[in-house]
N, C-alpha and C. Protein backbone atom coordinates (compact mmCIF):
# COMPACT_ATOMS: atom_id res chain seq x y z
N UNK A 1 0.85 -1.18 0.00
CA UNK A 1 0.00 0.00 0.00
C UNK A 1 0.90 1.24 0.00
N UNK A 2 0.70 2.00 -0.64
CA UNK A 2 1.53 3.38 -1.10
C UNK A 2 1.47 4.28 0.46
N UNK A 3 2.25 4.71 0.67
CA UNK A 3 2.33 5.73 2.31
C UNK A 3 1.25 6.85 2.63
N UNK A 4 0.76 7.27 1.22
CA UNK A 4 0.05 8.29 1.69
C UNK A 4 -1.41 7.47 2.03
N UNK A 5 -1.94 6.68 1.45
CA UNK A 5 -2.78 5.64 1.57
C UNK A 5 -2.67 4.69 2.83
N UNK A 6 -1.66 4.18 3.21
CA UNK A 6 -1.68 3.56 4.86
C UNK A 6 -1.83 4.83 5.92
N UNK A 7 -0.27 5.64 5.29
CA UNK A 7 -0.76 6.65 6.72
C UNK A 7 -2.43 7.02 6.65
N UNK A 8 -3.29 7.80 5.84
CA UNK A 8 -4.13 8.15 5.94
C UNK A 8 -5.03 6.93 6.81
N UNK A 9 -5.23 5.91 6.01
CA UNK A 9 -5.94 4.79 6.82
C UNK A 9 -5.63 4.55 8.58
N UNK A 10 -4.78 5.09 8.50
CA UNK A 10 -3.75 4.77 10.04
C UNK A 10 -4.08 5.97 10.95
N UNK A 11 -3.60 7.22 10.33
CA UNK A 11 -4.59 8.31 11.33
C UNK A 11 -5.75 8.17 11.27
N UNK A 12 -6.40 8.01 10.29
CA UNK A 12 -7.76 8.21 10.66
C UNK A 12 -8.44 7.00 12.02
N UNK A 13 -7.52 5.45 11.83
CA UNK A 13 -7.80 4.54 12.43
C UNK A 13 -7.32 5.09 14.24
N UNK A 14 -6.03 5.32 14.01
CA UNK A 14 -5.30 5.50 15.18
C UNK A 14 -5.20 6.54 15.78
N UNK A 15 -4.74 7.47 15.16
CA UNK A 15 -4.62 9.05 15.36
C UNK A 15 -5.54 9.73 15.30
N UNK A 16 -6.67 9.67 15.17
CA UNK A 16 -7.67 10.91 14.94
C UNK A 16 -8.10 11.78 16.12
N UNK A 17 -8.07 11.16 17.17
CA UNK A 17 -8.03 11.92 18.35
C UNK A 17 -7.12 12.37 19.05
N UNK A 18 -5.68 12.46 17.99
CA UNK A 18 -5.09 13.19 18.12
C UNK A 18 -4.60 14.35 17.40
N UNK A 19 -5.84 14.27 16.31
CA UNK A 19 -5.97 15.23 14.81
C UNK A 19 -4.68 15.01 13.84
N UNK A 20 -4.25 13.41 13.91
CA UNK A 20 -3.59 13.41 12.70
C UNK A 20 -2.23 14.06 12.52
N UNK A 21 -1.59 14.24 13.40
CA UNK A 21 -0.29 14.94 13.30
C UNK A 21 -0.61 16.85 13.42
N UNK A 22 -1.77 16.94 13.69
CA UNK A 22 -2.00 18.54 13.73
C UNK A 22 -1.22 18.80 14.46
N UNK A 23 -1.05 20.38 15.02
CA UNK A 23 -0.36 20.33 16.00
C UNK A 23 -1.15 20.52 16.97
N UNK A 24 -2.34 20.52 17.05
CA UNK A 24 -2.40 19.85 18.77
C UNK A 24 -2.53 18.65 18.54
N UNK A 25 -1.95 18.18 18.45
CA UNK A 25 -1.50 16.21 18.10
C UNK A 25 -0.20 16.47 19.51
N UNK A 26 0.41 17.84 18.69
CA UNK A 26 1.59 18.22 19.99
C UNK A 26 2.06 18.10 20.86
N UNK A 27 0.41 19.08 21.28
CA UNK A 27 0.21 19.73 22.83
C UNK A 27 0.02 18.45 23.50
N UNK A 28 -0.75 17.65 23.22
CA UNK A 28 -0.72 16.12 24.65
C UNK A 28 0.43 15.74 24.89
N UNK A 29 0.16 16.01 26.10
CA UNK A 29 1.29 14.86 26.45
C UNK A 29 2.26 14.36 26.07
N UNK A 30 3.75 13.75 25.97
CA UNK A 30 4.34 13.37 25.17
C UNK A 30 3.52 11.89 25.58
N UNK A 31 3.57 11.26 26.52
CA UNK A 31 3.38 9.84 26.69
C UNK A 31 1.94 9.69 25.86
N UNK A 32 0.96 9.94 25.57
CA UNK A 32 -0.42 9.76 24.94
C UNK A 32 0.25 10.10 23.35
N UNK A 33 0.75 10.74 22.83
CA UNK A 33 1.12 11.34 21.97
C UNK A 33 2.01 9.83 21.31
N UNK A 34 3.40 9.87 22.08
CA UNK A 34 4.09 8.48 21.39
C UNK A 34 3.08 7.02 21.30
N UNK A 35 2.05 6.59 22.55
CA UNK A 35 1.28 5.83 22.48
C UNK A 35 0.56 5.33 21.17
N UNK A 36 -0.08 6.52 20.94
CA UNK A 36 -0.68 5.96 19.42
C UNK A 36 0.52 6.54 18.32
N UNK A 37 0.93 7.06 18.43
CA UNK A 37 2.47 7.22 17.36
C UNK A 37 2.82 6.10 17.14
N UNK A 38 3.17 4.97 18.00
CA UNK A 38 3.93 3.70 18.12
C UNK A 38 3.04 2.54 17.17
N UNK A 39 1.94 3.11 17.52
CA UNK A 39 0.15 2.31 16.86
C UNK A 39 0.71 2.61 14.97
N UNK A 40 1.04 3.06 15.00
CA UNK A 40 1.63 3.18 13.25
C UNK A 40 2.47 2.69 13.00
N UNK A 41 2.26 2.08 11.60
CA UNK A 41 3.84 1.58 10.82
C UNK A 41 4.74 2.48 10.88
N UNK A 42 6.01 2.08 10.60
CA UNK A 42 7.31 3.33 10.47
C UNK A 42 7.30 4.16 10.07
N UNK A 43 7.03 3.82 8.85
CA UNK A 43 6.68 4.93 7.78
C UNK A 43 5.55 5.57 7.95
N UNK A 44 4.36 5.33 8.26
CA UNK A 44 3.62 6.20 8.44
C UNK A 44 3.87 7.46 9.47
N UNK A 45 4.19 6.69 10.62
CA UNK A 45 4.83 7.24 11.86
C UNK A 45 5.83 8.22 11.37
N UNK A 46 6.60 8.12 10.81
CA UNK A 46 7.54 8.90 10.16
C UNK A 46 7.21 9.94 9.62
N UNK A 47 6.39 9.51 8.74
CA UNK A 47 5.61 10.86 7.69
C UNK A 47 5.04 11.55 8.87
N UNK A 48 4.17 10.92 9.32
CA UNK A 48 2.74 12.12 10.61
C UNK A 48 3.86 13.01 11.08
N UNK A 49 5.04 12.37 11.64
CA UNK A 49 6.01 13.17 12.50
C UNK A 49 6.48 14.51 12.02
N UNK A 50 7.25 14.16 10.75
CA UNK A 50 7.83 14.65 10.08
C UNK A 50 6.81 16.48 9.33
N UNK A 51 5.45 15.49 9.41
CA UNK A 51 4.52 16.74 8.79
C UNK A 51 4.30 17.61 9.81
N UNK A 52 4.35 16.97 11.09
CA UNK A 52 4.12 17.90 12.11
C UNK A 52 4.91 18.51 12.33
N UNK A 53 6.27 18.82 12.77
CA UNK A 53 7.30 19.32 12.44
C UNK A 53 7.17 20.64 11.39
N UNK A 54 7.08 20.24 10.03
CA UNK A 54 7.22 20.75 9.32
C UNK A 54 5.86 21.72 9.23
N UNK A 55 4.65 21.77 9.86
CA UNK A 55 3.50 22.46 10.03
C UNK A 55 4.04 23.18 11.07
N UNK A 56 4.65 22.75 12.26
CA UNK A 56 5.06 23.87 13.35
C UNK A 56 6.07 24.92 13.28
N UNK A 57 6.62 24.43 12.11
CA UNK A 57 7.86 25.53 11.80
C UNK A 57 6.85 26.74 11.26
N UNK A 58 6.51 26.39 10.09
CA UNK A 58 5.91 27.11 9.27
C UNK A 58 4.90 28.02 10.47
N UNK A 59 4.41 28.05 11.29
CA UNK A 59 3.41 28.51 11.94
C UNK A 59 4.30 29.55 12.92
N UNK A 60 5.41 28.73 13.54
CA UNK A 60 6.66 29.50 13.88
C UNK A 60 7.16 30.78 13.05
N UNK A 61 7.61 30.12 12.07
CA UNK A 61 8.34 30.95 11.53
C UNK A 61 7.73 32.17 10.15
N UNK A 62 6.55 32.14 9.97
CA UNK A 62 6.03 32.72 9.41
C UNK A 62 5.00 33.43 9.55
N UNK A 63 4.75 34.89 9.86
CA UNK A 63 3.52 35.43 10.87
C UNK A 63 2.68 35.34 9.58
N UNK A 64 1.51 35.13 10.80
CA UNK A 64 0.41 35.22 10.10
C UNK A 64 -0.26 33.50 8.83
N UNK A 65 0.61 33.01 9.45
CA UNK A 65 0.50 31.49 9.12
C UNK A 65 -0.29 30.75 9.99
N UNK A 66 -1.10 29.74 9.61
CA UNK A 66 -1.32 29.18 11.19
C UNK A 66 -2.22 27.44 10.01
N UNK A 67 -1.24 26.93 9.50
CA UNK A 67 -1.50 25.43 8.86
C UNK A 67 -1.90 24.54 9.87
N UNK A 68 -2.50 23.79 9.01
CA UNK A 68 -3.62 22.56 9.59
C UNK A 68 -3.85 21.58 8.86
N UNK A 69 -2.86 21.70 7.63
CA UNK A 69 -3.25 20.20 6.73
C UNK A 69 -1.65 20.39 6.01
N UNK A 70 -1.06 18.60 5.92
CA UNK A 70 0.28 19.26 4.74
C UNK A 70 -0.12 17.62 4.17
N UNK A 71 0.14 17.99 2.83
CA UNK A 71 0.59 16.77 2.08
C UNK A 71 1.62 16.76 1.85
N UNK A 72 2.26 15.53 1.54
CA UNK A 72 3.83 15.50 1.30
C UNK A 72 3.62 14.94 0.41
N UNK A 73 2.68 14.07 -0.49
CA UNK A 73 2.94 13.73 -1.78
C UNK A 73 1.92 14.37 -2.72
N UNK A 74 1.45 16.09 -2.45
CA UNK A 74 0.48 16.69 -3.22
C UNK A 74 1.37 16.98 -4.93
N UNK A 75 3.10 17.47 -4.70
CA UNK A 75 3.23 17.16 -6.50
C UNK A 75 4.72 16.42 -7.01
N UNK A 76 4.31 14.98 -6.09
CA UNK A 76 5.76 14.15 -6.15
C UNK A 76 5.29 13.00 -4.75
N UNK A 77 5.86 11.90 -5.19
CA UNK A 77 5.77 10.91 -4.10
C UNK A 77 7.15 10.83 -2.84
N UNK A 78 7.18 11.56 -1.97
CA UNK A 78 8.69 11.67 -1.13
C UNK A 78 9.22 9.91 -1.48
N UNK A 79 10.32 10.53 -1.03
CA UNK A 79 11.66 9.33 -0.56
C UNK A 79 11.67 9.54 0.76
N UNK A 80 11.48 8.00 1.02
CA UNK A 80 11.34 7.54 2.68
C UNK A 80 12.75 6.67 2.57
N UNK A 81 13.96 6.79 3.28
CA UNK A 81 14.38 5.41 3.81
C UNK A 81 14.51 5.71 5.54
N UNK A 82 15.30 5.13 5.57
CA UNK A 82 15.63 4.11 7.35
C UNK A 82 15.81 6.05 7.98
N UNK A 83 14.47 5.57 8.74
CA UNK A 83 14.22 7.09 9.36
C UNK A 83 14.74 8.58 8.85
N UNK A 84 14.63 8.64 7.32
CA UNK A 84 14.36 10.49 6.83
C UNK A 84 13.53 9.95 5.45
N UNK A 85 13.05 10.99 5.41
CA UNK A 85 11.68 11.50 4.35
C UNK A 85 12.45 12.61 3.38
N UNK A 86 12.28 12.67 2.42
CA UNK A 86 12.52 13.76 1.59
C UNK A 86 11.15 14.23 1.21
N UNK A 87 10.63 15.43 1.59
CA UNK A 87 9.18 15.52 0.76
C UNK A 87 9.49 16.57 -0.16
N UNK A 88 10.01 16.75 -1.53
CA UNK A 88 10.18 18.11 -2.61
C UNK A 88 8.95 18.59 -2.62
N UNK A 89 7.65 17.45 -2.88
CA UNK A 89 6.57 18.35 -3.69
C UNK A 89 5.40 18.03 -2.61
N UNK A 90 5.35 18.55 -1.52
CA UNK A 90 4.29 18.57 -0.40
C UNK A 90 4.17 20.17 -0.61
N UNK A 91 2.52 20.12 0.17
CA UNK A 91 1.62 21.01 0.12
C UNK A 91 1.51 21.36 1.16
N UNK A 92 1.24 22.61 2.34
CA UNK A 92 0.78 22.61 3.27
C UNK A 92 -0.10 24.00 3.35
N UNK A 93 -1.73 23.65 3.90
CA UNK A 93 -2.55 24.87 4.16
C UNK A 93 -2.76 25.70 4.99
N UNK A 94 -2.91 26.60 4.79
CA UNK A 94 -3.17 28.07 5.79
C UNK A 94 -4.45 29.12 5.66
N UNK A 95 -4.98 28.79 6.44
CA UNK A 95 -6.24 29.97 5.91
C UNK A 95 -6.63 29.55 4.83
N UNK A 96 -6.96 28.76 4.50
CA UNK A 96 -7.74 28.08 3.34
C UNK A 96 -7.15 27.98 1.93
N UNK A 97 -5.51 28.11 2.01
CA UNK A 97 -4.94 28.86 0.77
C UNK A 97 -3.93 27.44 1.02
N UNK A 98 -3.39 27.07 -0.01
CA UNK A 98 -2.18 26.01 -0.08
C UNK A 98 -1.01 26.65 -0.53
N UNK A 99 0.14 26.13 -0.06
CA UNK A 99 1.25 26.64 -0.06
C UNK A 99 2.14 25.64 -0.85
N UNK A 100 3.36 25.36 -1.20
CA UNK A 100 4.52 24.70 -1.89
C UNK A 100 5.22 24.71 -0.59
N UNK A 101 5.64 23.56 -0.19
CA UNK A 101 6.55 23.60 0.52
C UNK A 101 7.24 22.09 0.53
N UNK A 102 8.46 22.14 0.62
CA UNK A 102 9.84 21.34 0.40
C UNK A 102 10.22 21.23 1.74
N UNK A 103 10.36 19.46 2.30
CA UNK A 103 11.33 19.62 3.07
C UNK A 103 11.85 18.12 3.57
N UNK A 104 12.97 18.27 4.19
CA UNK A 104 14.03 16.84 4.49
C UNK A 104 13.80 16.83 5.89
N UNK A 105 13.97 15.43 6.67
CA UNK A 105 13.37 15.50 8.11
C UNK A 105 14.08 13.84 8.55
N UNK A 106 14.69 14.13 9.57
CA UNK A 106 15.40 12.54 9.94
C UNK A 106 15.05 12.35 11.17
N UNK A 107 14.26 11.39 11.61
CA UNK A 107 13.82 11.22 13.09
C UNK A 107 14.77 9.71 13.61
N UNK A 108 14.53 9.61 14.98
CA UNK A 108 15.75 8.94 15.39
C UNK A 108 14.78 7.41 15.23
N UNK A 109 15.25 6.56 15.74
CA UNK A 109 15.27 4.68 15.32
C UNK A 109 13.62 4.48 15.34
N UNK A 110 13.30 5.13 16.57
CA UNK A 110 11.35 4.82 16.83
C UNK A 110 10.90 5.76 16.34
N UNK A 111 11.08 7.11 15.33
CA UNK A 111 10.21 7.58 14.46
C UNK A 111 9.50 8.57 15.95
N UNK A 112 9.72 8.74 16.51
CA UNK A 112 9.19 9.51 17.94
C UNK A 112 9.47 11.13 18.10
N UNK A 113 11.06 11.47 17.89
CA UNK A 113 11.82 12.67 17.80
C UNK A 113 12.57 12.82 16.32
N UNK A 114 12.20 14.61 15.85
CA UNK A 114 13.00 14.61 15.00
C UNK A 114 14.63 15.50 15.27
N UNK A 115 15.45 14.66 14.71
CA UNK A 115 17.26 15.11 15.03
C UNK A 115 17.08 16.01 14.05
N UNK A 116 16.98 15.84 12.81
CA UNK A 116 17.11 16.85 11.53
C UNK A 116 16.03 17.63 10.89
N UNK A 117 15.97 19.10 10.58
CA UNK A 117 14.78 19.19 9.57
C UNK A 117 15.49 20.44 8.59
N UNK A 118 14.93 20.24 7.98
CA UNK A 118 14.69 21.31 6.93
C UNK A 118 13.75 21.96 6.04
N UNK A 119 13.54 22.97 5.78
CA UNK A 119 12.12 23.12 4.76
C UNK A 119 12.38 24.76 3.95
N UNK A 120 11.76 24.52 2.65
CA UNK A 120 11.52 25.67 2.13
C UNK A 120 9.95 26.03 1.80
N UNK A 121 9.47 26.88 1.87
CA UNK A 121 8.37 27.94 2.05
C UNK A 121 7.84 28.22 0.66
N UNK A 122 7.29 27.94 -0.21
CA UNK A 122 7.19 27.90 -1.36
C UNK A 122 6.09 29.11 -1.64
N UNK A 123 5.27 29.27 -3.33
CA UNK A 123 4.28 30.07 -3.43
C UNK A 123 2.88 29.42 -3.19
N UNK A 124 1.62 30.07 -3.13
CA UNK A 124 0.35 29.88 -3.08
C UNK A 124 0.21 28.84 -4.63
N UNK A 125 -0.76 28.14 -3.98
CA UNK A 125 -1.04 27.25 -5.10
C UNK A 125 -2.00 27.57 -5.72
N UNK A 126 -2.48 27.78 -6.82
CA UNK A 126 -3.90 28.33 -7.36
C UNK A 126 -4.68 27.29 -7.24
N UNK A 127 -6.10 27.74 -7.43
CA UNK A 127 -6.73 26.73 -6.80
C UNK A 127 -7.71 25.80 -8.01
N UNK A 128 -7.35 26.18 -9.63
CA UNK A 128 -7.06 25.06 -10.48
C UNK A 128 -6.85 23.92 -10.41
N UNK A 129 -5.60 23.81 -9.43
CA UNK A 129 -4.53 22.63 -9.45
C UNK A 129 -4.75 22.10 -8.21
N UNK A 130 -5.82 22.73 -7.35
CA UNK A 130 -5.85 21.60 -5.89
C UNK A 130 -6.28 20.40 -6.15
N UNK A 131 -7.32 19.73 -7.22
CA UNK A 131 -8.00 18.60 -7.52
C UNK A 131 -7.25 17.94 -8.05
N UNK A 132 -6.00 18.21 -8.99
CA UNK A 132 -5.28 16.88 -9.66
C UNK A 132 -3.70 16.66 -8.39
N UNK A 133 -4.32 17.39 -7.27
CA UNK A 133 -2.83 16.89 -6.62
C UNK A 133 -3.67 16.48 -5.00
N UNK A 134 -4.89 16.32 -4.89
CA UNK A 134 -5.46 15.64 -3.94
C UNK A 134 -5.35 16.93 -2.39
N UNK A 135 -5.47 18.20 -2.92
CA UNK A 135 -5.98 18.77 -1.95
C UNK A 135 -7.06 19.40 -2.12
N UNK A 136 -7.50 19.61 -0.56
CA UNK A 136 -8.89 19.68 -0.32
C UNK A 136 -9.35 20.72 0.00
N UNK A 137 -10.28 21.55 0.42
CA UNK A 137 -10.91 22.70 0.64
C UNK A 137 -10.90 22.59 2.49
C-alpha cells in the first residue's frame, strides 16, 4: 500500500483523536502522543512526525500562518528510507490557501523525535490545481 494511503488509513484509524499529526496532536502529552504514534507503521509514523514538524515551523516561523493540513505527496511521491523523508513536492494549508513547501526530516530509530529538519516555504497554489494533486478545501 503506497504511504500516503496507509498513513491516511492509520490516522484516521489511530490518530484521529489526536488530529492526525495537527499540531495539537503536539500539545498532549508526550506519553499519549508516542502511544498511538507507536500504533503506526514506520513509515507512516515517520511521515505524521515529520509533517508535524514541518506544520510547526511554518506557523513559527512565518507570521500570520497558522497550517492545519500538509501533504507530502500533493506534487511528487517523497523518498522515505531508514528514518528520513525527503518531501520536494508537499503542500501545506493556511487559511484556506495552499502553499509549496519542500522539506528533508530525519527522526531517530522509533520515528518519535525529530534530530534533523529542513524546509523551504514555497508560493500559493492556485486553486485550479488543488484537484489533480489531492488537496482539499
Amino acid at each position: 500500500m503506497p504511504i500516503r494511503s496507509r498513513a491516511a488509513v492509520l490516522c484516521l484509524a489511530v490518530v484521529a483523536p489526536l488530529a492526525c499529526a495537527s499540531l495539537p496532536a503536539l500539545a498532549k502529552p508526550d506519553h499519549v502522543r508516542d502511544r498511538a504514534m507507536l500504533e503506526l507503521a514506520p513509515e507512516a509514523r515517520l511521515e505524521q512526525r515529520c509533517n508535524a514538524k514541518a506544520m510547526g515551523a511554518v506557523a513559527r516561523e512565518h507570521k500570520g500562518f497558522h497550517p492545519d493540513e500538509l501533504v507530502a505527496y500533493a506534487y511528487g511521491d517523497p523518498t522515505v528510507g531508514d528514518n528520513e523523508i525527503d518531501a520536494p513536492g508537499a503542500a501545506v494549508r493556511s487559511k484556506g490557501q495552499w502553499f509549496h513547501i519542500a522539506y528533508h526530516c530525519r527522526t531517530t530509530a522509533d520515528g518519535l523525535e525529530v534530530e534533523a529538519f529542513r524546509y523551504t516555504l514555497g508560493d500559493v497554489i492556485p486553486r485550479a490545481e488543488w484537484d489533480a494533486h489531492a488537496l482539499v478545501e
